[in-house]
Protein backbone atom coordinates (compact mmCIF):
# COMPACT_ATOMS: atom_id res chain seq x y z
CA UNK A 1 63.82 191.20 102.72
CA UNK A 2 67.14 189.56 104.67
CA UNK A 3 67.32 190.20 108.71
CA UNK A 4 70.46 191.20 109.59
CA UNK A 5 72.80 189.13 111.58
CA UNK A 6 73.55 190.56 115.72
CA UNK A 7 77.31 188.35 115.26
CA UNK A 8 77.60 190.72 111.78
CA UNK A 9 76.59 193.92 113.15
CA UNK A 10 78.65 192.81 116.32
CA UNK A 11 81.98 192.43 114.21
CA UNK A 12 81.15 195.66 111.57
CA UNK A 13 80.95 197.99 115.43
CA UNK A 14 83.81 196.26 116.66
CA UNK A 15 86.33 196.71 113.99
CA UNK A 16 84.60 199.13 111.51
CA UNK A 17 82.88 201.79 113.56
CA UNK A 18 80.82 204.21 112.48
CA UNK A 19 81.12 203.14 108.36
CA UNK A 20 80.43 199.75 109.92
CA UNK A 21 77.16 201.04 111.64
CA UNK A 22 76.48 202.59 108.16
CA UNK A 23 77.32 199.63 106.10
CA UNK A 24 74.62 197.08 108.22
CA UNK A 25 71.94 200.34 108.42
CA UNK A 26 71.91 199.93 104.63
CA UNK A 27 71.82 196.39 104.07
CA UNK A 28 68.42 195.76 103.73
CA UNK A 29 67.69 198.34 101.73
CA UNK A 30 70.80 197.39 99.39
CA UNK A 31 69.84 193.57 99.29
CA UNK A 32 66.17 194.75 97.84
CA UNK A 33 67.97 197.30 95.53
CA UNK A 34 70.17 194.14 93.78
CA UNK A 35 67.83 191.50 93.94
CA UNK A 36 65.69 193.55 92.10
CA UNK A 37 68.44 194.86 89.35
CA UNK A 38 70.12 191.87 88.92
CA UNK A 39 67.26 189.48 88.05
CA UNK A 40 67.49 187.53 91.08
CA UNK A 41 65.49 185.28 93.21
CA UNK A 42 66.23 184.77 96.67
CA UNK A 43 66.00 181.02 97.59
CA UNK A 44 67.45 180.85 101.38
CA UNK A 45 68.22 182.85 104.26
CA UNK A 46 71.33 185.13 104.28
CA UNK A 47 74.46 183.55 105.59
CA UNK A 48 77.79 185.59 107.07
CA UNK A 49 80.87 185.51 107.86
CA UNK A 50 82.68 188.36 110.21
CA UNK A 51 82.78 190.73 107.28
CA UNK A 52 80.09 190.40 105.04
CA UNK A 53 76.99 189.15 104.18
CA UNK A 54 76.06 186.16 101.50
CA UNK A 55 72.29 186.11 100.54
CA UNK A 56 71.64 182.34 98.41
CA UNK A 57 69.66 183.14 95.05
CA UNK A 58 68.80 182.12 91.84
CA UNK A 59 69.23 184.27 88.50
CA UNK A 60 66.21 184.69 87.39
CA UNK A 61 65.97 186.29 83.80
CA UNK A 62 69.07 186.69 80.87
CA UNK A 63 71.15 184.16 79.49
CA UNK A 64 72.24 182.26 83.11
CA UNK A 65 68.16 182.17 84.18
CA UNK A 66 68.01 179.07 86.30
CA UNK A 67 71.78 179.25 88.09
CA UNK A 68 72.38 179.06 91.51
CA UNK A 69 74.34 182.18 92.85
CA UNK A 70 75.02 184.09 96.03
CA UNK A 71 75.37 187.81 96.50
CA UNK A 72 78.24 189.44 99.07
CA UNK A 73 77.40 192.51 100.22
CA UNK A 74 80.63 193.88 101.52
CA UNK A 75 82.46 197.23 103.25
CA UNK A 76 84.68 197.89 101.16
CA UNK A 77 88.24 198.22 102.80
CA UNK A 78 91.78 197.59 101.26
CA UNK A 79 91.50 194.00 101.59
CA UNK A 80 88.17 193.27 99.66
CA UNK A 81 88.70 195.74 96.95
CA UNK A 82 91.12 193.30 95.09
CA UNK A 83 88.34 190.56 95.43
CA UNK A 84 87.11 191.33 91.90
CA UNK A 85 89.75 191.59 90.20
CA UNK A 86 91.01 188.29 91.24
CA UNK A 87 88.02 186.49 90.42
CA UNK A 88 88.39 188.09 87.11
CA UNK A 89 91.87 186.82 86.73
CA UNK A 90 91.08 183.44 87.68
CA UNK A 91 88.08 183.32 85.49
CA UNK A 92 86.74 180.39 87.33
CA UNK A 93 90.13 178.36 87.34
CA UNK A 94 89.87 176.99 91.09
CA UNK A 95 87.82 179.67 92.16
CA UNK A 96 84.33 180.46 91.78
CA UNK A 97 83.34 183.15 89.18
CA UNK A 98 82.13 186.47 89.71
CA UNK A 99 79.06 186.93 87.29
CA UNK A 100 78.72 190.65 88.38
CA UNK A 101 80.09 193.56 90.66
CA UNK A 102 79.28 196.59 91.63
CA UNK A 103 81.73 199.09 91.76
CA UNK A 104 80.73 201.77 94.07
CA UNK A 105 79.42 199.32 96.55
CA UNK A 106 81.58 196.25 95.96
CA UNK A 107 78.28 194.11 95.76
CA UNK A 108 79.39 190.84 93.88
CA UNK A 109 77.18 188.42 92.00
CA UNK A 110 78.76 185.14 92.67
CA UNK A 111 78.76 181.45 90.83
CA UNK A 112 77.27 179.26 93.99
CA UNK A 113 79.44 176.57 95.69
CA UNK A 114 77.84 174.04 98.43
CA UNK A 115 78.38 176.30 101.37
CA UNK A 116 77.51 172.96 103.57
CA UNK A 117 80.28 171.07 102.23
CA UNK A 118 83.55 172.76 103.09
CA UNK A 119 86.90 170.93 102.78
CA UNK A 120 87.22 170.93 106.48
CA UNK A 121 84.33 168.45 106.82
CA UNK A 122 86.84 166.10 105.33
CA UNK A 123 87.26 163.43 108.16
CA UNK A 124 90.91 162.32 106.21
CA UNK A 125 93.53 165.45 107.13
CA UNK A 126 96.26 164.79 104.49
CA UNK A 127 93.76 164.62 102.02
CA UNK A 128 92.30 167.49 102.43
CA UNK A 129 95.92 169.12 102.40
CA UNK A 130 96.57 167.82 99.12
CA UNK A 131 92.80 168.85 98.24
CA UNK A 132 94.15 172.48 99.46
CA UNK A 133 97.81 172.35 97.98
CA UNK A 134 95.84 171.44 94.28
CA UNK A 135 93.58 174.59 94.44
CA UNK A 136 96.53 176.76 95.17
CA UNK A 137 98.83 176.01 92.98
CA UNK A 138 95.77 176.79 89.75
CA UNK A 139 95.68 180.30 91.83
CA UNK A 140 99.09 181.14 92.32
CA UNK A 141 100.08 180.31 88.78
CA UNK A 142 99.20 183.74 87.37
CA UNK A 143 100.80 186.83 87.36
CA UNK A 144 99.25 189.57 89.93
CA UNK A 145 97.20 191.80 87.95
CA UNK A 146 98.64 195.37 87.76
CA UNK A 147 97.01 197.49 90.78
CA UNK A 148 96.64 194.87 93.45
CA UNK A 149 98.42 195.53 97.07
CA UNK A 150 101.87 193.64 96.74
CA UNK A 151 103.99 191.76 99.54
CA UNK A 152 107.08 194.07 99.59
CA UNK A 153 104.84 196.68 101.23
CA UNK A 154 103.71 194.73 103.90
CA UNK A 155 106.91 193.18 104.70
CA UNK A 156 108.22 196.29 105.57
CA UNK A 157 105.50 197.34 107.37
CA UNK A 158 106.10 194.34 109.43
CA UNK A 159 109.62 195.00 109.62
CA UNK A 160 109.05 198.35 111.07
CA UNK A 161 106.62 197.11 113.48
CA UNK A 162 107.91 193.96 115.09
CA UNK A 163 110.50 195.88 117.57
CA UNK A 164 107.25 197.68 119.47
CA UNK A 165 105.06 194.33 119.19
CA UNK A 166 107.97 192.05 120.80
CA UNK A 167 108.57 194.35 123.76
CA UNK A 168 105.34 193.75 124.38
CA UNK A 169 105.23 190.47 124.64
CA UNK A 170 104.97 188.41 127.92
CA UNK A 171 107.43 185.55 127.34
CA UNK A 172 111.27 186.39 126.07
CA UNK A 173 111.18 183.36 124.47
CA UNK A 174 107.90 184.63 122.80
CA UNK A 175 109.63 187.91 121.86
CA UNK A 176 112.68 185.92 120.40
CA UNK A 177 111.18 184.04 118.27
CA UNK A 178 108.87 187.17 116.28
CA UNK A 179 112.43 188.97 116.11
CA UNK A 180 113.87 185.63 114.64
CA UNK A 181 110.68 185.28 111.85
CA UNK A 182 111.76 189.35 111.19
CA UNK A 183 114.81 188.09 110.52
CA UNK A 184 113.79 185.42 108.14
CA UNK A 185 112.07 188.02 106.35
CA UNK A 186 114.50 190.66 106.33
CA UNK A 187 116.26 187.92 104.21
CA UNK A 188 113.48 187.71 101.38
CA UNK A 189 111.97 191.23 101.33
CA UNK A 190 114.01 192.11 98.64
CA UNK A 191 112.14 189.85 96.59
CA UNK A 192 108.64 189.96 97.29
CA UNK A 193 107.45 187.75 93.99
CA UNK A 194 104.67 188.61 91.33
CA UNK A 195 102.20 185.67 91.85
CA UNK A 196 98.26 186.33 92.40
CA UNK A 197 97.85 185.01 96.17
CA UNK A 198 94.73 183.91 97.82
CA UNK A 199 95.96 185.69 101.24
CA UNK A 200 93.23 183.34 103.13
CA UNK A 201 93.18 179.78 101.36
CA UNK A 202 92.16 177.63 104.73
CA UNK A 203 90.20 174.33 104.77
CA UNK A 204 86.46 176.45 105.59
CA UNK A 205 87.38 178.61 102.24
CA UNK A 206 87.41 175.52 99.50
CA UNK A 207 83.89 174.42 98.87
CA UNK A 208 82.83 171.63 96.87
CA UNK A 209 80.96 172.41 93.82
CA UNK A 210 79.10 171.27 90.99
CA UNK A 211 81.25 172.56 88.30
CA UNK A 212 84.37 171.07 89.68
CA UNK A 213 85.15 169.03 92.33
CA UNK A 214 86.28 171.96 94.79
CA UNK A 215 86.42 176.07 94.86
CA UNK A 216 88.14 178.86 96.53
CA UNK A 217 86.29 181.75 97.83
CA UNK A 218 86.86 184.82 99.61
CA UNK A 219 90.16 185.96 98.46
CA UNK A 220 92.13 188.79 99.97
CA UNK A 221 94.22 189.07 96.93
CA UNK A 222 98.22 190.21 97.35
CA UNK A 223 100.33 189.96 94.72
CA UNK A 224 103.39 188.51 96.11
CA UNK A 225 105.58 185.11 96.75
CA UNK A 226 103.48 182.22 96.98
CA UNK A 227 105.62 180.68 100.23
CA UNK A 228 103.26 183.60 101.86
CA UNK A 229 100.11 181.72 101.27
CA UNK A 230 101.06 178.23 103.09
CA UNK A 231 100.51 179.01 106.40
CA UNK A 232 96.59 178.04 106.46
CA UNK A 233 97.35 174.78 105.56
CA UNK A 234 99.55 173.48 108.15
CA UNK A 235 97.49 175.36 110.48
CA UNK A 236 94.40 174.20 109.24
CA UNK A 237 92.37 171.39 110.38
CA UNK A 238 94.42 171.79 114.13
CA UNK A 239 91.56 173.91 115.50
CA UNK A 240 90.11 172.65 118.04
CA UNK A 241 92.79 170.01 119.14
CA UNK A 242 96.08 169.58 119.86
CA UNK A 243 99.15 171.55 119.04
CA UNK A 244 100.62 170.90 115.41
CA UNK A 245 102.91 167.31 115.38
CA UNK A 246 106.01 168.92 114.27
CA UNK A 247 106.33 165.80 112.02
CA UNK A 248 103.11 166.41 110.19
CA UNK A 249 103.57 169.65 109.76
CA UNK A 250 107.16 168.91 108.34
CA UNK A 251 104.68 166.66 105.73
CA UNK A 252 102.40 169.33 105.16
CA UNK A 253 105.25 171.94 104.19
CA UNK A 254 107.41 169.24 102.09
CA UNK A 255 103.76 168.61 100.29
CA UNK A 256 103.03 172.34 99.34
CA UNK A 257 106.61 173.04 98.20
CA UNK A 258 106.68 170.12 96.17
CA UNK A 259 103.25 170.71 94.65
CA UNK A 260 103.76 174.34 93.77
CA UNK A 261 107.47 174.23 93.14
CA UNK A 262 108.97 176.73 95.64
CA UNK A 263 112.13 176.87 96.96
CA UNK A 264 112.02 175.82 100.08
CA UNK A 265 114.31 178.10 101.80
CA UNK A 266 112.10 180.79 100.60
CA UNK A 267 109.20 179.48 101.23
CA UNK A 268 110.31 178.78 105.32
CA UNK A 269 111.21 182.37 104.95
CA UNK A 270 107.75 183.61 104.08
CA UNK A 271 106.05 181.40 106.02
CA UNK A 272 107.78 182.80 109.41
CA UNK A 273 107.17 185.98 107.45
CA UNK A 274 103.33 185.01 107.92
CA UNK A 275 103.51 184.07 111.62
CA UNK A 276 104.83 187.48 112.46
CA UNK A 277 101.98 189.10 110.27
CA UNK A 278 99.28 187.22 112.99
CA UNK A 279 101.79 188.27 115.98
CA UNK A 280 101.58 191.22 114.98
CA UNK A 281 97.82 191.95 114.71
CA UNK A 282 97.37 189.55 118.02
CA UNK A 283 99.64 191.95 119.92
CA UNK A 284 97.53 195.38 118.00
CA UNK A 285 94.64 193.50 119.30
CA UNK A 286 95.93 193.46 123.04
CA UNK A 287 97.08 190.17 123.58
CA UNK A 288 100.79 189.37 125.31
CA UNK A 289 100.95 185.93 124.57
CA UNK A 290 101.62 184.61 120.55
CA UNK A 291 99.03 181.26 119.07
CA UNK A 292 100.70 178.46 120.71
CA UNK A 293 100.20 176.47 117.20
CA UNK A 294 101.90 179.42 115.02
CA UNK A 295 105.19 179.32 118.01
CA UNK A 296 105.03 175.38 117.28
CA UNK A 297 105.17 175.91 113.70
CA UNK A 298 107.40 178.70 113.72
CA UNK A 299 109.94 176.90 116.00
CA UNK A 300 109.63 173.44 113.62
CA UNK A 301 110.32 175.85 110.52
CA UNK A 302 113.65 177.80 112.47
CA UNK A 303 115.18 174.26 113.29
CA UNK A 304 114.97 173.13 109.64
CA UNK A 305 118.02 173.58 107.86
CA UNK A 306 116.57 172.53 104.12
């Protein structure tokens, strides 16, 4: 039924292993397994992204015969495990809705955004930024549902991991400035926040849709502050091009404060907090150098005094 993707099977060896050699092995067999219990009709070919797979269909019998959907057939790992049950929360309040999961597989039964028209195909920047800053605050405005992975965790997981990453970093300068985000976190960690995050809200995960104007998908849901989730956005449209303009990125962060009313300070604080989260997993990953657009944002957010 659905050919699997060589870039998906790629990614699922690469970072996954043997379950991820498992995982693609039974994808065909688990796309003809749901399409068939689920009612569906498949009316494209499957689409991906480095960790899943997203076949296009229609529902084809029960009350929603007739609706676009998509299926994700996922491995289920400690970041897509909370998908669900953020959907759920959101019920379809800037995000699209889940319409039916699987629990032992984490096969999801999604409401069907325009995967052609993503927000980054917006040609006007600050637009889209207050496109991305609307979404998130509707997301961020709940309570984390009981269960979820929450953000004092992982800040001290950072914390206990950023001596070892700095030393081995190339540049001093480099090195500096991860121990100076630590430190901005250090500051906040004792208050981690309660608010449902998105984890991943950049301009290629907001899709426009026919039930409203835009949707998020793909969550990595944290429960946590939301100053944690503004990094995509003054990252996001930079790639490809130039390094951030510190001045539009001082527009982008004044925007996303005002819009979902954080304190700034805080929200600086968790922003470096997020910087040092990609340092960190850069430097796992073998590199010695940091993203020359997260130092430029970094180093605009440690010279800001309020």
């Amino acid at each position: 039924m659905i050919e699997v993707p060589a870039a998906l099977a790629a990614s699922q060896e690469k970072y996954n292993g043997a379950a991820g050699r498992a995982f693609i092995a039974a994808l065909p067999r688990r796309a003809e397994e749901f399409v068939e219990r689920w009612g569906l009709r498949v009316t494209g070919p499957s689409m991906h992204g480095v960790a899943s797979l997203v076949l296009p269909v229609e529902v084809s019998t029960g009350g929603t015969a007739g609706i676009a959907a998509a299926v994700k057939f996922q491995l289920l790992d400690e970041e897509s495990e909370g998908e669900p049950v953020a959907l759920r929360a959101w019920g379809g309040n800037g995000a699209v809705r889940l319409l039916a999961y699987d629990d032992p597989t984490g096969t999801m039964l999604l409401e069907r955004a325009d995967e052609k028209r993503h927000l980054s195909t917006l040609t006007d920047a600050r637009e889209a930024v207050r496109i991305l800053a609307d979404v998130l605050a509707r997301l961020v405005a709940l309570p984390a549902p009981a269960g979820l992975r929450g953000l004092g965790d992982i800040a001290a997981e950072m914390l206990a991991r950023t001596p070892e990453a700095a030393a081995g970093l190339a540049d001093p300068a480099e090195a500096a400035l991860l121990r100076d985000c630590a430190a901005a976190v250090r500051e906040v960690a004792g208050e981690p926040g309660d608010r449902l995050l998105h984890w991943d809200l950049h301009s290629d995960n907001i899709l426009a849709s026919t039930r409203e104007p835009w949707l998020a998908i793909d969550p990595k849901p944290l429960a946590g502050d939301p100053g944690f989730d503004l990094l995509p956005a003054l990252t996001s449209p930079w790639d490809p091009g130039p390094l951030p303009d510190p001045a539009e990125t001082r527009w982008r962060f004044d925007l996303l404060t005002e819009r979902l009313g954080l304190d700034r300070t805080r929200a600086r604080a968790w922003t470096l907090g997020r910087v040092l989260q990609n340092g960190l997993w850069d430097v796992e990953d073998g590199a010695a150098a940091l993203d020359p657009a997260q130092v430029s944002i970094a180093r605009n957010m440690l010279a800001r005094a309020g």
